[in-house]
PDB file of N, CA and C in Angstrom:
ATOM      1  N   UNK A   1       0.858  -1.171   0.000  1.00  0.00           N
ATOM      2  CA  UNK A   1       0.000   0.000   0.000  1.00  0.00           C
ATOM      3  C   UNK A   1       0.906   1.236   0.000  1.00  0.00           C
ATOM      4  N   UNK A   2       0.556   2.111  -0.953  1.00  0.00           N
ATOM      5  CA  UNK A   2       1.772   3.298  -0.846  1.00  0.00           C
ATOM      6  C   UNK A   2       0.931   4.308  -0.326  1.00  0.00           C
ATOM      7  N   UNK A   3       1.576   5.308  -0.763  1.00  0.00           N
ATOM      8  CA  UNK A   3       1.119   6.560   0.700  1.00  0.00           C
ATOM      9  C   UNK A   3       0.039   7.331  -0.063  1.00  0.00           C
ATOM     10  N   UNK A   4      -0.382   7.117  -1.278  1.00  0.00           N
ATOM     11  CA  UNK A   4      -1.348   7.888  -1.922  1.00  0.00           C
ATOM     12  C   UNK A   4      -3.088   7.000  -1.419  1.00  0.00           C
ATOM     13  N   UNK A   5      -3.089   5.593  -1.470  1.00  0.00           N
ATOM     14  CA  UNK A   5      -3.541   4.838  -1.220  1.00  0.00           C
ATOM     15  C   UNK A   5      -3.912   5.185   0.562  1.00  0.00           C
ATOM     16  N   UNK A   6      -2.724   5.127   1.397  1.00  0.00           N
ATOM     17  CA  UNK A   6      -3.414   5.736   2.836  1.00  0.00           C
ATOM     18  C   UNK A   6      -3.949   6.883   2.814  1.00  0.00           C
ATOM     19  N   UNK A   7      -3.519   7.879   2.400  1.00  0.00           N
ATOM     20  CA  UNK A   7      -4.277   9.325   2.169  1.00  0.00           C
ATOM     21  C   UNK A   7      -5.279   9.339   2.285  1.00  0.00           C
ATOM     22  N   UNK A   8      -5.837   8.248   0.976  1.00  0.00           N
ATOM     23  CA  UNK A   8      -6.995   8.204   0.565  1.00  0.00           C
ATOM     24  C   UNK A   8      -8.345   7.536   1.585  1.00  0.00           C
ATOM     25  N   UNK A   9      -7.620   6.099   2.147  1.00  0.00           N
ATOM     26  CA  UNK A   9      -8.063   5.067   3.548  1.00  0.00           C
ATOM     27  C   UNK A   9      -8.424   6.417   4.388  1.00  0.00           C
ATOM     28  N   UNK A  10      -7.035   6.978   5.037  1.00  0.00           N
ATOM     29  CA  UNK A  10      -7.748   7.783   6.084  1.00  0.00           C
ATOM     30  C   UNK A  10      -8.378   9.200   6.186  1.00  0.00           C
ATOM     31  N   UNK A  11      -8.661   9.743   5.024  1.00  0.00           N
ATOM     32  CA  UNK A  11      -9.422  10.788   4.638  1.00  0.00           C
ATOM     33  C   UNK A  11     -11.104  10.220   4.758  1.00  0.00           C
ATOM     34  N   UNK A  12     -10.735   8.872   4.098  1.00  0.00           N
ATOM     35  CA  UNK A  12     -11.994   7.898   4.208  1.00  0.00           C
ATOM     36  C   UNK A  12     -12.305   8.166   5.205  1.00  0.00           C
ATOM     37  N   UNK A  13     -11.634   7.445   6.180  1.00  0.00           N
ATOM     38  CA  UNK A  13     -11.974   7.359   7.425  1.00  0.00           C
ATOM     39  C   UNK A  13     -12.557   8.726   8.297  1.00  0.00           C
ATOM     40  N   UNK A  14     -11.610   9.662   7.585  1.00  0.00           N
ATOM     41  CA  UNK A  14     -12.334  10.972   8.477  1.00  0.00           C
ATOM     42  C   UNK A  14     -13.496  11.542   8.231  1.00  0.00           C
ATOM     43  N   UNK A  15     -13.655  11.376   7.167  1.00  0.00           N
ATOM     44  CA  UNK A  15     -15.260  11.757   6.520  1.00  0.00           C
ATOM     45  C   UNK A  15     -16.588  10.963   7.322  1.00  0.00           C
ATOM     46  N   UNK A  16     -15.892   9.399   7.277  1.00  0.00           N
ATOM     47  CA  UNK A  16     -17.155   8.808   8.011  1.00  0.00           C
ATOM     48  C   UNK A  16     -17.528   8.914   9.376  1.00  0.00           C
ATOM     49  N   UNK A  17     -16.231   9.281  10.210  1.00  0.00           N
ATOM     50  CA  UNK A  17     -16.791   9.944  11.289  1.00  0.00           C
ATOM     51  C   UNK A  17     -17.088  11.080  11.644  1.00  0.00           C
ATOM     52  N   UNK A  18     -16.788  11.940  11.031  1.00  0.00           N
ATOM     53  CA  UNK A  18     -17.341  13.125  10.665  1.00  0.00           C
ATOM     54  C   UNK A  18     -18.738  13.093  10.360  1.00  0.00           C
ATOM     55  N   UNK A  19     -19.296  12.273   9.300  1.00  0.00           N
ATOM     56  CA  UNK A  19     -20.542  12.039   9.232  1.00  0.00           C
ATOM     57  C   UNK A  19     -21.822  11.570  10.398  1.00  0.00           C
ATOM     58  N   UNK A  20     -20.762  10.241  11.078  1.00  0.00           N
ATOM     59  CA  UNK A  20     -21.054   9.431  12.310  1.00  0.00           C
ATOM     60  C   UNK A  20     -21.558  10.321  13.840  1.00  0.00           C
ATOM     61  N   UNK A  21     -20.653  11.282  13.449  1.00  0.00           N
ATOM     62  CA  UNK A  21     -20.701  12.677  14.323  1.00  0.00           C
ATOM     63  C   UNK A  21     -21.582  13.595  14.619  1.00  0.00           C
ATOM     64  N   UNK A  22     -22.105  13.936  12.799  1.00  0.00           N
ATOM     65  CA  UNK A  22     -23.015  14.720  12.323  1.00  0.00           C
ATOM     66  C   UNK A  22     -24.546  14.441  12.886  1.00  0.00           C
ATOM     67  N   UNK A  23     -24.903  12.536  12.458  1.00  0.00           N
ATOM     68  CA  UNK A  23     -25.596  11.976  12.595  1.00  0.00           C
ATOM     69  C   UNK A  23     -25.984  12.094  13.994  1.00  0.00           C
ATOM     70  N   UNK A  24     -24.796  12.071  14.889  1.00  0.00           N
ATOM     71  CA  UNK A  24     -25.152  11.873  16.378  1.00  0.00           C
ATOM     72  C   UNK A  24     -25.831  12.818  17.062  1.00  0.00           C
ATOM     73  N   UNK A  25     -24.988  14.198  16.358  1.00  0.00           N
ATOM     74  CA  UNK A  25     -25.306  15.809  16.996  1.00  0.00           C
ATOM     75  C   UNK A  25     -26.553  15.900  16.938  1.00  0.00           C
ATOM     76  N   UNK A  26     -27.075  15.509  15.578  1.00  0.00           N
ATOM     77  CA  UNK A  26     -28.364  16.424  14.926  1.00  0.00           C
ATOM     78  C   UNK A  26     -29.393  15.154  15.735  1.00  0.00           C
ATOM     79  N   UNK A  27     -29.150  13.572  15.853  1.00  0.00           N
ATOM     80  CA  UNK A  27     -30.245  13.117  16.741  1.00  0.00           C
ATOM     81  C   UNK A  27     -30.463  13.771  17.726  1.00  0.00           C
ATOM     82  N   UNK A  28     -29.727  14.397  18.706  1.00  0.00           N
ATOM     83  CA  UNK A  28     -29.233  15.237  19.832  1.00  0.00           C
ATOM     84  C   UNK A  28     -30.161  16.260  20.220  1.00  0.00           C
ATOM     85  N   UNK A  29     -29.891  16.952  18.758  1.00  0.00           N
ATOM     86  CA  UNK A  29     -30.354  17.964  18.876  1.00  0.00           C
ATOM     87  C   UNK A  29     -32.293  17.858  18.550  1.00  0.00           C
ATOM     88  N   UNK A  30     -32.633  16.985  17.125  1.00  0.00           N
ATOM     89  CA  UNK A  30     -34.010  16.892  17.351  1.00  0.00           C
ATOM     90  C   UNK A  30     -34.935  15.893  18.713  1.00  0.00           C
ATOM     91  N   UNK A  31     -33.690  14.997  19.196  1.00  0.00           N
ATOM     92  CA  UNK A  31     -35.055  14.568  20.553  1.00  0.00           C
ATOM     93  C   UNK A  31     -34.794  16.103  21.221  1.00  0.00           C
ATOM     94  N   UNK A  32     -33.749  16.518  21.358  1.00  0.00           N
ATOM     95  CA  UNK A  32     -33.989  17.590  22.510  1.00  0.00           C
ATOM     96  C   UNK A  32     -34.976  18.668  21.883  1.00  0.00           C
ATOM     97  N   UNK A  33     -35.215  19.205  21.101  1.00  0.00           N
ATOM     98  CA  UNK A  33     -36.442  19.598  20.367  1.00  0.00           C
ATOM     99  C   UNK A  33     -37.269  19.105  20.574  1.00  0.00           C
ATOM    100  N   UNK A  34     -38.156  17.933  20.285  1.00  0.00           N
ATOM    101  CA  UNK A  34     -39.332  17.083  20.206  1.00  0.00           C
ATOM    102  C   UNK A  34     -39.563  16.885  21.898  1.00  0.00           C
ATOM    103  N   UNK A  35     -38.735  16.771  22.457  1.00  0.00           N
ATOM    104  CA  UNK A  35     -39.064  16.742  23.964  1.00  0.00           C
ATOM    105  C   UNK A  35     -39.206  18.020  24.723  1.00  0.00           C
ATOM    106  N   UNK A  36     -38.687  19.270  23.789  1.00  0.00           N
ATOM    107  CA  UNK A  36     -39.318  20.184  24.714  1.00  0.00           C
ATOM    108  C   UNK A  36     -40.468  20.460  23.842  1.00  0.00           C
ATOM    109  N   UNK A  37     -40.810  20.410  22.976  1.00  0.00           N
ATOM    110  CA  UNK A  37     -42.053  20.682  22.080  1.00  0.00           C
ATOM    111  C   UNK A  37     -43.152  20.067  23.038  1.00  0.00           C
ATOM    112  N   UNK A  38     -42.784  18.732  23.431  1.00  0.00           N
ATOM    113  CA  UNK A  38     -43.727  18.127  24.067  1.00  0.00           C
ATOM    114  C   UNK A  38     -44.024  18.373  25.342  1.00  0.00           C
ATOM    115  N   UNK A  39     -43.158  18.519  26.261  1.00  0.00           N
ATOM    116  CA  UNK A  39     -43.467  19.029  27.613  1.00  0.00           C
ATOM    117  C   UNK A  39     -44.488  20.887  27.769  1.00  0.00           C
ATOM    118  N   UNK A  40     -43.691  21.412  26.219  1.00  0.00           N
ATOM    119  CA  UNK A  40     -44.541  22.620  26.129  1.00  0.00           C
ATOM    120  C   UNK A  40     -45.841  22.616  26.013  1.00  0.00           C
ATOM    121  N   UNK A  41     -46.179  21.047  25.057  1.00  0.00           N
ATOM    122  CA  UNK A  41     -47.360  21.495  24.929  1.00  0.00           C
ATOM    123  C   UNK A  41     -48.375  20.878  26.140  1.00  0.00           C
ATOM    124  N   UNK A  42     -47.822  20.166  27.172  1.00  0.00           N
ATOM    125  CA  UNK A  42     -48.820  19.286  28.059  1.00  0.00           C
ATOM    126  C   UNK A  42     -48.615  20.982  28.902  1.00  0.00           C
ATOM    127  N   UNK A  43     -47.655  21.492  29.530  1.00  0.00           N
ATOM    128  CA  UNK A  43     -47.668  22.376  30.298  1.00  0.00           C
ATOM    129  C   UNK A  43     -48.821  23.414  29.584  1.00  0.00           C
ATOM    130  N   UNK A  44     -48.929  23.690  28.410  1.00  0.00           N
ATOM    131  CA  UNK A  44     -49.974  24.898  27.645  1.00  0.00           C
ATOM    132  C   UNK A  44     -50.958  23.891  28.097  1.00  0.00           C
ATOM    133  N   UNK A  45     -51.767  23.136  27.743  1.00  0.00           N
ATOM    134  CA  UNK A  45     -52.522  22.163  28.336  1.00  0.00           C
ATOM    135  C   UNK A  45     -52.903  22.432  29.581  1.00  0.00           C
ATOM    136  N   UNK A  46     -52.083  22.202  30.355  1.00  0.00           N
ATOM    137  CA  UNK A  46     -52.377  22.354  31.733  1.00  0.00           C
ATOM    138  C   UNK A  46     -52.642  23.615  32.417  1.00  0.00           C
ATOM    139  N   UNK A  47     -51.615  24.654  31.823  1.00  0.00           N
ATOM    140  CA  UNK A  47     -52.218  26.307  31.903  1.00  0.00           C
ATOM    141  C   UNK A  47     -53.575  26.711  31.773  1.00  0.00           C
ATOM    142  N   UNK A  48     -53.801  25.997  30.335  1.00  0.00           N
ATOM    143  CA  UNK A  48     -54.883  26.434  30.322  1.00  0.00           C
ATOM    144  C   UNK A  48     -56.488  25.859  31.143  1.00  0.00           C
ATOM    145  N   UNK A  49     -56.165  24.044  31.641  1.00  0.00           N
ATOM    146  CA  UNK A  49     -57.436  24.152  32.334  1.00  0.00           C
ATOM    147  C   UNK A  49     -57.083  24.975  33.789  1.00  0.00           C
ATOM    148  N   UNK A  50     -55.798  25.346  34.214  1.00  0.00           N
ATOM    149  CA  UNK A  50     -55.996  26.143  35.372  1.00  0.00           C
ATOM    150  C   UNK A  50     -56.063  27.219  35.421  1.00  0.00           C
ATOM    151  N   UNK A  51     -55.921  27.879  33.969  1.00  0.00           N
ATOM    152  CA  UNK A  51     -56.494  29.663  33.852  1.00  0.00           C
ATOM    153  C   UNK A  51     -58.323  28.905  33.983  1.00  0.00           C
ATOM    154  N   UNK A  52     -58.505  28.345  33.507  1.00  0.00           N
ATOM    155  CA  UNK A  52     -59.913  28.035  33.688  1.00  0.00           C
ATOM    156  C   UNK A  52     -60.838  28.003  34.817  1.00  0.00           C
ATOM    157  N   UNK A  53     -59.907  27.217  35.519  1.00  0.00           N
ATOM    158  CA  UNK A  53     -60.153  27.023  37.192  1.00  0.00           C
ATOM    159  C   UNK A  53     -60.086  28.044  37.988  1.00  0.00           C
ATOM    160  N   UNK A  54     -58.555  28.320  37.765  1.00  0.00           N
ATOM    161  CA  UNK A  54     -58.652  30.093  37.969  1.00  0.00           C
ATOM    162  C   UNK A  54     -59.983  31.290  38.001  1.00  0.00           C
ATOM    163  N   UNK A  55     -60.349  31.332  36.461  1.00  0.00           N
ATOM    164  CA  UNK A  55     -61.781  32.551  36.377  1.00  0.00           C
ATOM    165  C   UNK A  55     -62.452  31.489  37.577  1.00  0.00           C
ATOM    166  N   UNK A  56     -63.152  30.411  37.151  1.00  0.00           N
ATOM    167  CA  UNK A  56     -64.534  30.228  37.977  1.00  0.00           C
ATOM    168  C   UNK A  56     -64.805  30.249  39.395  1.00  0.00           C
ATOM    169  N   UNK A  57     -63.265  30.165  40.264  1.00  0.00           N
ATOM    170  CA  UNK A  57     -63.189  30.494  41.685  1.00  0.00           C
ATOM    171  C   UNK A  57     -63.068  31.536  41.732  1.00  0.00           C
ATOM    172  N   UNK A  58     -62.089  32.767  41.043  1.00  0.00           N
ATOM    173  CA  UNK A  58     -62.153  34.273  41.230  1.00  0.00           C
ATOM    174  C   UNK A  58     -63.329  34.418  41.140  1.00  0.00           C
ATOM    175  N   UNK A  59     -64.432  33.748  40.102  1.00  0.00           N
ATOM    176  CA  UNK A  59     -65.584  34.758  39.766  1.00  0.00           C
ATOM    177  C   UNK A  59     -66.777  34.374  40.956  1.00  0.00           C
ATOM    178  N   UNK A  60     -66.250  33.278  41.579  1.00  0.00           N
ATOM    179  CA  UNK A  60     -67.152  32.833  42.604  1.00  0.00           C
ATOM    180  C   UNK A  60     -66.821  33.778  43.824  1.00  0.00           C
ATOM    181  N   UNK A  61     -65.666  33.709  43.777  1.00  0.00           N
ATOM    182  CA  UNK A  61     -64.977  34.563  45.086  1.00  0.00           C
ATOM    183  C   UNK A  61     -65.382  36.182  45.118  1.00  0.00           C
ATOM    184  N   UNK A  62     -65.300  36.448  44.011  1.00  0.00           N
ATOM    185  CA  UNK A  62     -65.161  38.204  43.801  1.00  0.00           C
ATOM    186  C   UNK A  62     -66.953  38.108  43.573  1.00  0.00           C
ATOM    187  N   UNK A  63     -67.329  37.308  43.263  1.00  0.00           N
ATOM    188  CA  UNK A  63     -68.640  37.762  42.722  1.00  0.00           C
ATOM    189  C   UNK A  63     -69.101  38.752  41.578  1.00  0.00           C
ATOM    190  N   UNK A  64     -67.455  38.912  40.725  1.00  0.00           N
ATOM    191  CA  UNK A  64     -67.602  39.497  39.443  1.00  0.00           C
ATOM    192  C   UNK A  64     -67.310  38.917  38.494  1.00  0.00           C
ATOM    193  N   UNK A  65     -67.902  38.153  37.488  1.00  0.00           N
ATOM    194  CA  UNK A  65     -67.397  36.925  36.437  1.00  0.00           C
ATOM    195  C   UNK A  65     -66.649  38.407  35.253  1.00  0.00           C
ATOM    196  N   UNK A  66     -66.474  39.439  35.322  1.00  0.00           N
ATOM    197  CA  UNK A  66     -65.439  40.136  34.590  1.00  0.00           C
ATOM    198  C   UNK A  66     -64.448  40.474  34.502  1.00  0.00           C
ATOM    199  N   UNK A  67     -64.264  40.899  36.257  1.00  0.00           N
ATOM    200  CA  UNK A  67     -62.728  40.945  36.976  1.00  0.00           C
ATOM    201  C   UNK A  67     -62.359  39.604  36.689  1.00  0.00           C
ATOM    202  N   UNK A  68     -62.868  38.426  37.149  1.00  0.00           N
ATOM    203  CA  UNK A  68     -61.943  37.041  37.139  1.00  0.00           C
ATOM    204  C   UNK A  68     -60.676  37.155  35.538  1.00  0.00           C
ATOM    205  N   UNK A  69     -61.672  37.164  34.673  1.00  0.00           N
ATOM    206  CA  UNK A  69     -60.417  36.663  33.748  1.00  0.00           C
ATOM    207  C   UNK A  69     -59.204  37.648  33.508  1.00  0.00           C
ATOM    208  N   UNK A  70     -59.892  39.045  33.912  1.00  0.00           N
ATOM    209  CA  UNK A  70     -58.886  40.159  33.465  1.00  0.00           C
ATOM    210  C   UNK A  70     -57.667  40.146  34.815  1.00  0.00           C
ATOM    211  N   UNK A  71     -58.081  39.252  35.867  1.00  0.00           N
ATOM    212  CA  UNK A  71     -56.758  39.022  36.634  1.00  0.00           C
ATOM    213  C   UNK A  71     -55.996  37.840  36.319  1.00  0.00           C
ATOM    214  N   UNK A  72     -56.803  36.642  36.012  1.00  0.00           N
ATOM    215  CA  UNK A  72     -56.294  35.491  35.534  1.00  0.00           C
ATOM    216  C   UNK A  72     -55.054  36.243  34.096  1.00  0.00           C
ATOM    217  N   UNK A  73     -55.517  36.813  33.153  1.00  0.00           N
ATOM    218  CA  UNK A  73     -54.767  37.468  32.169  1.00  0.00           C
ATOM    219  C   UNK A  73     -53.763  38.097  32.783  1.00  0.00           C
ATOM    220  N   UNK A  74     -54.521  38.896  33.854  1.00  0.00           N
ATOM    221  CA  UNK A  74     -52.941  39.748  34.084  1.00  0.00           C
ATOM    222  C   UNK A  74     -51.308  38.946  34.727  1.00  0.00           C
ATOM    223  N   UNK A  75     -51.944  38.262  35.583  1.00  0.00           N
ATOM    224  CA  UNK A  75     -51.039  37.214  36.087  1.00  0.00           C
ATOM    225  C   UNK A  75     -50.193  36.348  35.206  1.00  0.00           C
ATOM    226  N   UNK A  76     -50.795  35.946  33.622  1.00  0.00           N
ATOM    227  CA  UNK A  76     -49.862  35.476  32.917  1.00  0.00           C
ATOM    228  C   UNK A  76     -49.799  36.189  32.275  1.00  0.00           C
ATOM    229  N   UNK A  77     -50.149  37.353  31.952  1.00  0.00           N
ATOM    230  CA  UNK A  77     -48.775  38.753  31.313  1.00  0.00           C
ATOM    231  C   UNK A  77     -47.568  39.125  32.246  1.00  0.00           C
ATOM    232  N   UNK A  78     -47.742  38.708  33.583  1.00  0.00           N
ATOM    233  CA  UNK A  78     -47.242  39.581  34.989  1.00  0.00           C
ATOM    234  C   UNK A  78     -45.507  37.856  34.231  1.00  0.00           C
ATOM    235  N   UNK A  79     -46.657  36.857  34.525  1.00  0.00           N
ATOM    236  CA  UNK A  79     -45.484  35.737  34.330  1.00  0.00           C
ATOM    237  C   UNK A  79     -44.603  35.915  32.809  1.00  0.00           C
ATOM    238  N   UNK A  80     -45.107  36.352  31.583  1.00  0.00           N
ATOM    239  CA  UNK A  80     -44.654  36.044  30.428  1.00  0.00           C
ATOM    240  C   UNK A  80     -43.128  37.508  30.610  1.00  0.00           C
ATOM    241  N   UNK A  81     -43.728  38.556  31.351  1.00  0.00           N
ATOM    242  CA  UNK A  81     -43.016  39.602  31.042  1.00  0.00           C
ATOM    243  C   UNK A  81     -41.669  39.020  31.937  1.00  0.00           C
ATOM    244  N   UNK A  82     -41.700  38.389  32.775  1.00  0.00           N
ATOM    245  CA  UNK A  82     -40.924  37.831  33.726  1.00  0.00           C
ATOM    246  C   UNK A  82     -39.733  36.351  32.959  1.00  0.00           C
ATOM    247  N   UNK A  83     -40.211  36.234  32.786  1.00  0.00           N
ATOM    248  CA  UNK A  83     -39.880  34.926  31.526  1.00  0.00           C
ATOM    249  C   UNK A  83     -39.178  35.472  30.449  1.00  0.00           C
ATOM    250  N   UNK A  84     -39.638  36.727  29.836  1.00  0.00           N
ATOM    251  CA  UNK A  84     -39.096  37.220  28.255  1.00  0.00           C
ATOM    252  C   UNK A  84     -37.832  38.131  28.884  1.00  0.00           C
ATOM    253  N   UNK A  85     -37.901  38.732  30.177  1.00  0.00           N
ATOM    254  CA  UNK A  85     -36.472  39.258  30.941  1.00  0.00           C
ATOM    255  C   UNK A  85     -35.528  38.509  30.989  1.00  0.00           C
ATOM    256  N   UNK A  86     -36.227  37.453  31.500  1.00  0.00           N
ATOM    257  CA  UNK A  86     -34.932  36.424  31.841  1.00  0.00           C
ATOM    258  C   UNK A  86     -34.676  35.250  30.959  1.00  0.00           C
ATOM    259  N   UNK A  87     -35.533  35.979  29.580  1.00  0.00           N
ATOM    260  CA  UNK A  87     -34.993  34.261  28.636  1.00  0.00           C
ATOM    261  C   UNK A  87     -33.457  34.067  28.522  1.00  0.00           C
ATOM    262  N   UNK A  88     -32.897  34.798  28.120  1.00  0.00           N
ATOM    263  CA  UNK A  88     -31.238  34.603  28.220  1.00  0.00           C
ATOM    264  C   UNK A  88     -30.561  33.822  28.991  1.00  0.00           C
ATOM    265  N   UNK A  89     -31.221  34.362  30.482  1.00  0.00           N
ATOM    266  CA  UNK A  89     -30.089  33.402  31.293  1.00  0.00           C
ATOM    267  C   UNK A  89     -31.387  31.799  31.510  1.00  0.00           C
ATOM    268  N   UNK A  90     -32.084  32.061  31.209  1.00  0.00           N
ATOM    269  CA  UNK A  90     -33.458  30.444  30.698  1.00  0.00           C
ATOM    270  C   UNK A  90     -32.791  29.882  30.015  1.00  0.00           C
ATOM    271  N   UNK A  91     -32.735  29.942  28.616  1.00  0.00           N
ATOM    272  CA  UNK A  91     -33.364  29.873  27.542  1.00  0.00           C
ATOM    273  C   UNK A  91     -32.057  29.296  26.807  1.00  0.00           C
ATOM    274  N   UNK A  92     -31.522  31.039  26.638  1.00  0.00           N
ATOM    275  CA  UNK A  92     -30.290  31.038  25.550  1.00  0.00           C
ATOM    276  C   UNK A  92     -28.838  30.712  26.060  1.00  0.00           C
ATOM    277  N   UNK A  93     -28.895  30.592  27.370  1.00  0.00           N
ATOM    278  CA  UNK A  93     -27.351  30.181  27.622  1.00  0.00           C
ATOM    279  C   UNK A  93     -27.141  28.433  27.901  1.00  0.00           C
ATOM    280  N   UNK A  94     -28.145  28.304  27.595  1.00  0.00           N
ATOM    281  CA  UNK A  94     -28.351  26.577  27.959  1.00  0.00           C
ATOM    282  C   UNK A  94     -28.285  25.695  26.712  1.00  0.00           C
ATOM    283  N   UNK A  95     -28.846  26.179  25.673  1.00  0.00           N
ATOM    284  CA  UNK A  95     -28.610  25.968  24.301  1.00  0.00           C
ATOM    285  C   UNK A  95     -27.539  26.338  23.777  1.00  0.00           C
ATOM    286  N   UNK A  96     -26.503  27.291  24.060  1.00  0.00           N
ATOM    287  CA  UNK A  96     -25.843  27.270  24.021  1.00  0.00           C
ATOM    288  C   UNK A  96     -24.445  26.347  24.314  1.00  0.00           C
ATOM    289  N   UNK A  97     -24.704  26.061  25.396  1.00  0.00           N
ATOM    290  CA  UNK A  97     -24.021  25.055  26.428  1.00  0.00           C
ATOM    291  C   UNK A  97     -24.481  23.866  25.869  1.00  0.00           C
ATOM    292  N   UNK A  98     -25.082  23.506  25.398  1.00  0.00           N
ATOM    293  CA  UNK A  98     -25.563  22.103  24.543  1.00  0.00           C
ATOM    294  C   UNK A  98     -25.194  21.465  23.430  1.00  0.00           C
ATOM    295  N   UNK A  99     -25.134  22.807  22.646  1.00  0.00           N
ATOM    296  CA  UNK A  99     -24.601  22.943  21.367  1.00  0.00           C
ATOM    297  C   UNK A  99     -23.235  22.845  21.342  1.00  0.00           C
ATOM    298  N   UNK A 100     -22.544  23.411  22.090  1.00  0.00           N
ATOM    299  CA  UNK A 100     -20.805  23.860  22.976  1.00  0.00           C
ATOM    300  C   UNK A 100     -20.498  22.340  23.042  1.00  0.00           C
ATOM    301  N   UNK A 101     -21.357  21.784  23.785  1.00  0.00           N
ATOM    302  CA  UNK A 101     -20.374  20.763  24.301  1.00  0.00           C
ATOM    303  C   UNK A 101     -20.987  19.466  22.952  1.00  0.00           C
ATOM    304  N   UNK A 102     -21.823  19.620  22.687  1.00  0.00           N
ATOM    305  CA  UNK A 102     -21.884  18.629  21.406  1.00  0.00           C
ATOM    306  C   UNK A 102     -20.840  18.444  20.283  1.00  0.00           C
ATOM    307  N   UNK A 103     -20.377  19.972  19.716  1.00  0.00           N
ATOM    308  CA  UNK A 103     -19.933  20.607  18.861  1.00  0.00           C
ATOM    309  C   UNK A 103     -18.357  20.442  19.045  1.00  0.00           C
ATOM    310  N   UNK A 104     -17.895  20.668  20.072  1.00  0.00           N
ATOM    311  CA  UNK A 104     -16.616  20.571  20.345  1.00  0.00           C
ATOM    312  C   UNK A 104     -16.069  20.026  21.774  1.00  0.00           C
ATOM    313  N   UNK A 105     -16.706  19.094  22.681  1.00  0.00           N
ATOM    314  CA  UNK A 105     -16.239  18.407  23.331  1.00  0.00           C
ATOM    315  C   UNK A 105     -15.551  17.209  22.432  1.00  0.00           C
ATOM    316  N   UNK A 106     -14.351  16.957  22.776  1.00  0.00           N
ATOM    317  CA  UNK A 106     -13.992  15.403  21.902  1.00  0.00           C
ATOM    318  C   UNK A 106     -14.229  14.258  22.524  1.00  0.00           C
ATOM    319  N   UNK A 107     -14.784  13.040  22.350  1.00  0.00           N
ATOM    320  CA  UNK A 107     -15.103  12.380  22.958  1.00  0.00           C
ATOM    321  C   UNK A 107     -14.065  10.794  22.506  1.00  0.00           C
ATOM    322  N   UNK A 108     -13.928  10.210  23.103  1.00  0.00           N
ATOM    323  CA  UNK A 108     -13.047   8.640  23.043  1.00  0.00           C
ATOM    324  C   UNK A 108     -13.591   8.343  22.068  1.00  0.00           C
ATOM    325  N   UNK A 109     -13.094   7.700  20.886  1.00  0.00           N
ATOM    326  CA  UNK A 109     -13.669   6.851  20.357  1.00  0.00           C
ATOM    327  C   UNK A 109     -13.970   5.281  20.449  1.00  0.00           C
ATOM    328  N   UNK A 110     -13.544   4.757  21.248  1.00  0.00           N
ATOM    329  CA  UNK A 110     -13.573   3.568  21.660  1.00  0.00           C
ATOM    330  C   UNK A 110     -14.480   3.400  23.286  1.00  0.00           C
ATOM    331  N   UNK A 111     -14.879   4.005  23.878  1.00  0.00           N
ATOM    332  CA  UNK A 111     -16.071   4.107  25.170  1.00  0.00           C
ATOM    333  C   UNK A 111     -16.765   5.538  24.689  1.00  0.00           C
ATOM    334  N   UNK A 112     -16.588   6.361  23.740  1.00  0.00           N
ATOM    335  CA  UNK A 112     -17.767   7.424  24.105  1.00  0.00           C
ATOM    336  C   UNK A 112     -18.023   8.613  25.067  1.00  0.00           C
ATOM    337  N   UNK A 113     -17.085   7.801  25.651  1.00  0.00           N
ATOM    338  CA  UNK A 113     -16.779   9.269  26.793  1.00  0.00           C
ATOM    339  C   UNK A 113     -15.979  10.508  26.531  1.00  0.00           C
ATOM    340  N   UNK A 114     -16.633  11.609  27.176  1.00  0.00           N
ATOM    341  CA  UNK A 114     -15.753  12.657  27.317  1.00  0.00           C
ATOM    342  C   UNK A 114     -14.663  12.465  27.848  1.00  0.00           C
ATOM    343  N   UNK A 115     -13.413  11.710  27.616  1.00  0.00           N
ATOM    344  CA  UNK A 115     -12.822  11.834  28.499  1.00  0.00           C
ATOM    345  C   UNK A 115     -10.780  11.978  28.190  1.00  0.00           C
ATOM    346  N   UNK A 116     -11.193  12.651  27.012  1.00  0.00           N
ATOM    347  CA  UNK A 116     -10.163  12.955  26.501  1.00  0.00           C
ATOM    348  C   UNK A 116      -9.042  13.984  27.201  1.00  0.00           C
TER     349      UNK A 116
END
């Protein structure tokens, strides 16, 4: 085997794990997608039968079925504005950190571990 011939073997070789890599990241990355898609949507789910629950005891309580929802509303504007402050340190530094260590942690090739 001459040296044009290995070139070629281990260029091979780097491509397919490179690919192997690719493959791994991006599974990675869509369960972690599809699983927060999903927890989002049982939690919207669940918001919403307890904004529900919410009006019909305020409106029982207050004895105004008009005030109820316009506090139920305000409370998750009071939460969303609270949430959209702090998406960064939520949100965006965690995805970040996900991506970070997917992207360029090196991992063993022979156990998988970080532990280079």
């Amino acid at each position: 085997m001459n040296i044009k011939d290995s070139v070629k073997e281990y260029l091979g070789l780097k491509s397919d794990a490179f690919k192997l890599g690719l493959v791994e990241n991006l599974s990675l990355v869509i369960n972690q997608f599809l699983s927060t898609m999903i927890l989002l949507l049982v939690l919207l789910v669940s918001l919403v039968f307890l904004a529900t629950g919410a009006n019909k005891w305020l409106g029982m309580v207050l004895d105004n079925d008009i005030a109820a929802p316009l506090m139920t509303g305000g409370f998750f504007l009071v939460l969303f504005l609270i949430l959209f402050l702090l998406r960064k340190k939520l949100f965006l530094n965690k995805f970040v950190r996900l991506f970070a260590r997917m992207f360029f942690e090196e991992k063993d090739p022979n156990t998988g571990r970080n532990d280079l």
